[in-house]
Protein backbone atom coordinates (compact mmCIF):
# COMPACT_ATOMS: atom_id res chain seq x y z
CA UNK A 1 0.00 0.00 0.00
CA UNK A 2 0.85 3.60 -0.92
CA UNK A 3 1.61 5.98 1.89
CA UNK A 4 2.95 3.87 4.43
CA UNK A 5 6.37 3.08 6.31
CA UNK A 6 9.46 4.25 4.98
CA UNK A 7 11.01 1.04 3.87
CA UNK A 8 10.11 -2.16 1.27
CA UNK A 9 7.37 -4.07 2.12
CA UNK A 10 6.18 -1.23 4.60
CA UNK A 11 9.29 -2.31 6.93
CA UNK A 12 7.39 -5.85 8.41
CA UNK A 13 10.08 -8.01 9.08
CA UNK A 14 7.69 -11.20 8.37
CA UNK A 15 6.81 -10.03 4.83
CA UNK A 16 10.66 -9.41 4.25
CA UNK A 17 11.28 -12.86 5.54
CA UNK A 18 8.29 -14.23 3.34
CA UNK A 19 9.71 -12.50 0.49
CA UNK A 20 12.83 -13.63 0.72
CA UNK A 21 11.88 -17.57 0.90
CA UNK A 22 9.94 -16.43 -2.41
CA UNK A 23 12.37 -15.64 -3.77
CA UNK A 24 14.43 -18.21 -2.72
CA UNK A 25 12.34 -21.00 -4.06
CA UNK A 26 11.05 -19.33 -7.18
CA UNK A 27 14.64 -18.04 -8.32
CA UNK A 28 12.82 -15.29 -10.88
CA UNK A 29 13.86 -14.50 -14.84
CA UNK A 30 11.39 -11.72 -13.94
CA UNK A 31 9.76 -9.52 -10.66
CA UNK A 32 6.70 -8.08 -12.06
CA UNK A 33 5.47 -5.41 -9.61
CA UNK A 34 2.45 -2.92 -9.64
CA UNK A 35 2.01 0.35 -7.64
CA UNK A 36 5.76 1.45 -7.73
CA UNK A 37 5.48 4.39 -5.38
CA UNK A 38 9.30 5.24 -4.10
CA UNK A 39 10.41 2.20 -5.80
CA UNK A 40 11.71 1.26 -2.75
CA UNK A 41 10.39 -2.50 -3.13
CA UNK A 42 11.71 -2.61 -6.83
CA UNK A 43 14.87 -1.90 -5.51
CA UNK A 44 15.03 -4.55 -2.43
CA UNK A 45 14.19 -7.00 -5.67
CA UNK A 46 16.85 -5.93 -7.68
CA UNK A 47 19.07 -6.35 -4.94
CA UNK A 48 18.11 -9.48 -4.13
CA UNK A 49 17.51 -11.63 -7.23
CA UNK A 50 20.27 -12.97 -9.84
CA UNK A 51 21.76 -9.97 -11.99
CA UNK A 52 20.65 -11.57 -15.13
CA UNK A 53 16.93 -11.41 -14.16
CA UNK A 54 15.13 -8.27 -14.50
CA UNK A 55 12.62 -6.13 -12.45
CA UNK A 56 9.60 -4.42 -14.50
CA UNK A 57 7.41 -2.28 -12.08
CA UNK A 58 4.79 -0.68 -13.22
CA UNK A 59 3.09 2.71 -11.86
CA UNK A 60 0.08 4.90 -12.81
CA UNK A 61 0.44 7.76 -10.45
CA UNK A 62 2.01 10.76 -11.62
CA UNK A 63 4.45 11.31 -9.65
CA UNK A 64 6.96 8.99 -8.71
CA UNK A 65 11.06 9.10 -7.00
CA UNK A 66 12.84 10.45 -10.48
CA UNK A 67 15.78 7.89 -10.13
CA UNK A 68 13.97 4.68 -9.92
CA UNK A 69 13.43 4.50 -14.60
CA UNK A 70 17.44 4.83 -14.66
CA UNK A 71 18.48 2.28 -11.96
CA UNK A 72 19.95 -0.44 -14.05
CA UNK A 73 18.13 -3.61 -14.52
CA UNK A 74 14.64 -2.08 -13.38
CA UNK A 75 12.35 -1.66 -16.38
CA UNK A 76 9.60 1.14 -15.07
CA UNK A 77 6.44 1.58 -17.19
CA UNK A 78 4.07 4.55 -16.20
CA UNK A 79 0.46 3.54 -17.00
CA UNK A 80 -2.69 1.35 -15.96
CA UNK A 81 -1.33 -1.85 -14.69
CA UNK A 82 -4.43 -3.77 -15.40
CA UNK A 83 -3.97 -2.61 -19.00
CA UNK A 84 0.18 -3.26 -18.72
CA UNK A 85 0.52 -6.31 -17.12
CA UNK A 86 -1.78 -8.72 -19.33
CA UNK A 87 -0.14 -7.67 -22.46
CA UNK A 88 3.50 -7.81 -20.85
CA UNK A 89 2.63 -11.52 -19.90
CA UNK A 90 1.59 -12.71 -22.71
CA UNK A 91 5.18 -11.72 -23.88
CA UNK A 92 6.66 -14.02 -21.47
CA UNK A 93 9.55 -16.00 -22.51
CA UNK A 94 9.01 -20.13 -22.62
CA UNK A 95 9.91 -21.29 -19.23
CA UNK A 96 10.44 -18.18 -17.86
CA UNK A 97 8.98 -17.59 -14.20
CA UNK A 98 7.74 -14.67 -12.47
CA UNK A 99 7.17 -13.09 -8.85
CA UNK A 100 4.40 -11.10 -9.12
CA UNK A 101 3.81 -8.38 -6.27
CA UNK A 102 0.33 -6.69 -6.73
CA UNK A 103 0.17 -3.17 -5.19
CA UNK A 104 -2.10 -0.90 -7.48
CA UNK A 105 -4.89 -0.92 -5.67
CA UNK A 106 -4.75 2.27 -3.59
CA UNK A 107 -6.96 4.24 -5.30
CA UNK A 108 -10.23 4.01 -7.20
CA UNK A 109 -9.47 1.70 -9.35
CA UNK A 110 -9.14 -2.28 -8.72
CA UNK A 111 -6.99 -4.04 -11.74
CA UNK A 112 -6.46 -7.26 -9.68
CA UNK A 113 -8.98 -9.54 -11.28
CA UNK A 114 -7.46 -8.20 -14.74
CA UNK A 115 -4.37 -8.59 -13.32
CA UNK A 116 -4.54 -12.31 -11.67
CA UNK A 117 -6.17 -13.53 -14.16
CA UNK A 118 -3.51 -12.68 -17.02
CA UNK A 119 -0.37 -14.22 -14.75
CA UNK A 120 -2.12 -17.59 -13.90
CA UNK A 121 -2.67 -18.29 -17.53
CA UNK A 122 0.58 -17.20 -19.19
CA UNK A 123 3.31 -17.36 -16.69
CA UNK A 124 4.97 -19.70 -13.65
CA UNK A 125 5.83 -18.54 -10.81
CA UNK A 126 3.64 -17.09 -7.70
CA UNK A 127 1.52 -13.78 -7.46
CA UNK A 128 1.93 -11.69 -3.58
CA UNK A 129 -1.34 -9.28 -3.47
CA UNK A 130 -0.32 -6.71 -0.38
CA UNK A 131 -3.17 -5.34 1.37
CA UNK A 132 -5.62 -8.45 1.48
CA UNK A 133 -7.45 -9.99 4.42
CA UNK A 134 -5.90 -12.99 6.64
CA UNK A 135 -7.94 -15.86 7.88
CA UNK A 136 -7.87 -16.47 11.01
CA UNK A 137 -5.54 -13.20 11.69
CA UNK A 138 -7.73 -10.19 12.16
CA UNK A 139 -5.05 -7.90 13.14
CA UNK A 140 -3.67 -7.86 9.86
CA UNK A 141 -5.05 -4.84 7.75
CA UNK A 142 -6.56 -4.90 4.54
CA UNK A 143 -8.50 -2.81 1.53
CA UNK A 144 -12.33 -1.91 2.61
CA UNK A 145 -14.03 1.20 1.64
CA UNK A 146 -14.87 2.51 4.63
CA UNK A 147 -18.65 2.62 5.86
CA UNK A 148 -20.58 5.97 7.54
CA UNK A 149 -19.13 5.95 11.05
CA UNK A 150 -16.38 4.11 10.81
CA UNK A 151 -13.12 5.10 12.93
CA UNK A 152 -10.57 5.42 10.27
CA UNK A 153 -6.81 4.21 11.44
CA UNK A 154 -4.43 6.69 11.72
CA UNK A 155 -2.17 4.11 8.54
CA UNK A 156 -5.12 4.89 6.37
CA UNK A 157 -5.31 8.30 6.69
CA UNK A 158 -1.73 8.49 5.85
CA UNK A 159 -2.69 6.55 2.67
CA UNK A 160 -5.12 9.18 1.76
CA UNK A 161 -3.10 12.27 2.18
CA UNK A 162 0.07 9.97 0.08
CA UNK A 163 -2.92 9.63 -2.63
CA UNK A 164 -3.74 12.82 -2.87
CA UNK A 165 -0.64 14.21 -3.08
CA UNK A 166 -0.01 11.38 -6.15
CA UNK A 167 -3.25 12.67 -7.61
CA UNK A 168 -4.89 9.27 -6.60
CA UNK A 169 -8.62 9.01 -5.26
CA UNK A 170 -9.79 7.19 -2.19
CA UNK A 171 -10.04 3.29 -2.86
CA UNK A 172 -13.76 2.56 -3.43
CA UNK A 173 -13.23 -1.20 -4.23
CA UNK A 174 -14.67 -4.38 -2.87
CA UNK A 175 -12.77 -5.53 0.47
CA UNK A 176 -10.20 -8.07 -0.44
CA UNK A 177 -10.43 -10.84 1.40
CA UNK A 178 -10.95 -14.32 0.34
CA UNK A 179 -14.41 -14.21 -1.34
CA UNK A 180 -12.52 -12.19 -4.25
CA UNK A 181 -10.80 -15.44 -5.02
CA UNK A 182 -13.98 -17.02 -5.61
CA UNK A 183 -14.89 -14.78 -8.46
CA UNK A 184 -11.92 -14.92 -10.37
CA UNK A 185 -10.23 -17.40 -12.45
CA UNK A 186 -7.15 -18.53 -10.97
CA UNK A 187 -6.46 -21.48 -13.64
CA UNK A 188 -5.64 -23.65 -10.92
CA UNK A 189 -3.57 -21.47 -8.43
CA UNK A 190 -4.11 -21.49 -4.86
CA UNK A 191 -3.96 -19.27 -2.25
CA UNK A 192 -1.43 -19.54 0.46
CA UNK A 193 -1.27 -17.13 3.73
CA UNK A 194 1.69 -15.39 5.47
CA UNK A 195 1.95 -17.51 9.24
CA UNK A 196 4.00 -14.75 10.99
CA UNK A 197 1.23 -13.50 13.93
CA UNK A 198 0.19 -9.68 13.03
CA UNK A 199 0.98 -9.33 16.30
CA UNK A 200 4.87 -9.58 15.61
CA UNK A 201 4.81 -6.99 13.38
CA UNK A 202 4.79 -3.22 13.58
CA UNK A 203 1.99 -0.89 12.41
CA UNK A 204 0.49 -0.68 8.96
CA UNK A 205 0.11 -4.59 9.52
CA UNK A 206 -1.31 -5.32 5.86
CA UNK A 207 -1.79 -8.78 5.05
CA UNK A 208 -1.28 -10.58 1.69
CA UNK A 209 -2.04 -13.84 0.14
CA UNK A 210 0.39 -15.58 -2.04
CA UNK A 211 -1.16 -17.42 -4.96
CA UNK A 212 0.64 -20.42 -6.37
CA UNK A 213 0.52 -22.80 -9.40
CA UNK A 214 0.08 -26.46 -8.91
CA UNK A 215 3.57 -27.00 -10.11
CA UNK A 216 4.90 -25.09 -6.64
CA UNK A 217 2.32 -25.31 -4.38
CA UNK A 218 3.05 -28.57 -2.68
CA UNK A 219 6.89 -26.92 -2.55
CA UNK A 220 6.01 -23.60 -0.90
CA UNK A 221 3.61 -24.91 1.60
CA UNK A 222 6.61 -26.27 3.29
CA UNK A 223 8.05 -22.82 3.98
CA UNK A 224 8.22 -21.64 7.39
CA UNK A 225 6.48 -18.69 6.43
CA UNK A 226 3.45 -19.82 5.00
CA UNK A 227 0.25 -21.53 5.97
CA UNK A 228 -2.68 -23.19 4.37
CA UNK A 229 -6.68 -21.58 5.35
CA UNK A 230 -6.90 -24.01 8.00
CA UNK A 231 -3.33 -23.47 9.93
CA UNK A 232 -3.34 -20.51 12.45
CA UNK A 233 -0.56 -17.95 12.98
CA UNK A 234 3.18 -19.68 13.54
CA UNK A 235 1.67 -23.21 13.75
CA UNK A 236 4.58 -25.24 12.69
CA UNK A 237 2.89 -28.34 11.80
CA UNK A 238 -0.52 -29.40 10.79
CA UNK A 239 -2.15 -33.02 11.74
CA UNK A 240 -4.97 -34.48 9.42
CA UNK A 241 -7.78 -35.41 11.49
CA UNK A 242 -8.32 -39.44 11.82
């Protein structure tokens, strides 16, 4: 999300730990990443994934840190990313796999379904949505529009003012959360949960599913860092019943 702490992945040591394993595991020919903002996150990528692969981040606001289009081996593409990414995709090389980290979704506007539903047909790899609703973890944040009377958190209203000064409107969306998933066609990818407690981590708190093909689901399920629907926060091992 836009707006929020100073660092990548809105400095939440458990995401940067998740992210890492990703990364890890997935060993990317390509990060794909919406909602560029600083370009703070498409730089902890580039830093952190073989110097032969290639970030392409993608951003719609206006304004945006003036360094980021000349960093080397960061391809940055000002426009609509639910326009962007589908035809960039379908471009993919053979074989070639992807980390997808969704983050265009702070405004008006909601490209995921456009979005999702490009990757999972034309690319491996996994998709990270920031911002979306935990099972079985309500202190992790997510994207609502708010209702009449709601208190609004003091990390939201920083979003806001960060929009506004981008020229971006409130977000007026559906709440993400699980339910989305539904409605979409995910080609056979399945969602996966971050199992670091919200509770260890500091203040925006925004959750995220990660959304994996069949050919690495089995694989990243085994990471320390994530957790089926059914697990709960930090359980380290899951029993079948019977």
């Amino acid at each position: 999300m836009k707006g929020m702490a100073a660092g990548p992945f809105n400095n939440m040591p458990g995401r940067l730990a998740l992210m890492k394993q990703l990364v890890g595991v997935v060993d990317p020919d390509f990060v794909l990443e919406t909602g560029t903002f600083q370009g703070r996150t498409a730089k902890w990528f580039r830093e952190n994934i073989r110097r032969d692969a290639w970030v392409v981040t993608i951003e719609s606001a206006e304004k945006i840190a003036g360094e980021l289009p000349h960093v080397p081996g960061i391809a940055y593409y000002k426009g609509d990313s639910g326009e962007l990414v589908p035809r960039l995709v379908a471009l993919a090389p053979p074989g070639a796999r992807y980390v997808c980290y969704l983050d265009a979704h702070g405004s008006g506007s909601l490209p995921l379904r456009r979005e999702v539903e490009a990757i999972t047909e034309h690319v491996d790899g996994v998709i990270v949505i920031d911002d979306f609703a935990v099972p079985n973890d309500p202190g992790y944040t997510f994207m609502a529009k708010p209702r009449p009377g709601d208190r609004i958190p003091a990390w939201l209203r920083a979003a806001r003012r960060s929009n506004k000064l981008l020229g971006l409107g409130d977000y007026t969306g559906p709440q993400l959360d699980r339910r989305l998933l539904s409605r979409w066609r995910l080609n056979g990818w399945k969602p996966l949960w971050p199992a670091c407690s919200s509770a260890s981590e500091p203040p925006p708190r925004t959750g995220c599913v990660v959304l994996a093909p069949r050919s690495l689901y089995f694989t990243l399920c085994q990471l320390p860092h994530l957790r089926g629907a059914r697990r709960y926060p930090d359980e380290r091992s899951h029993k079948r019943a019977g």
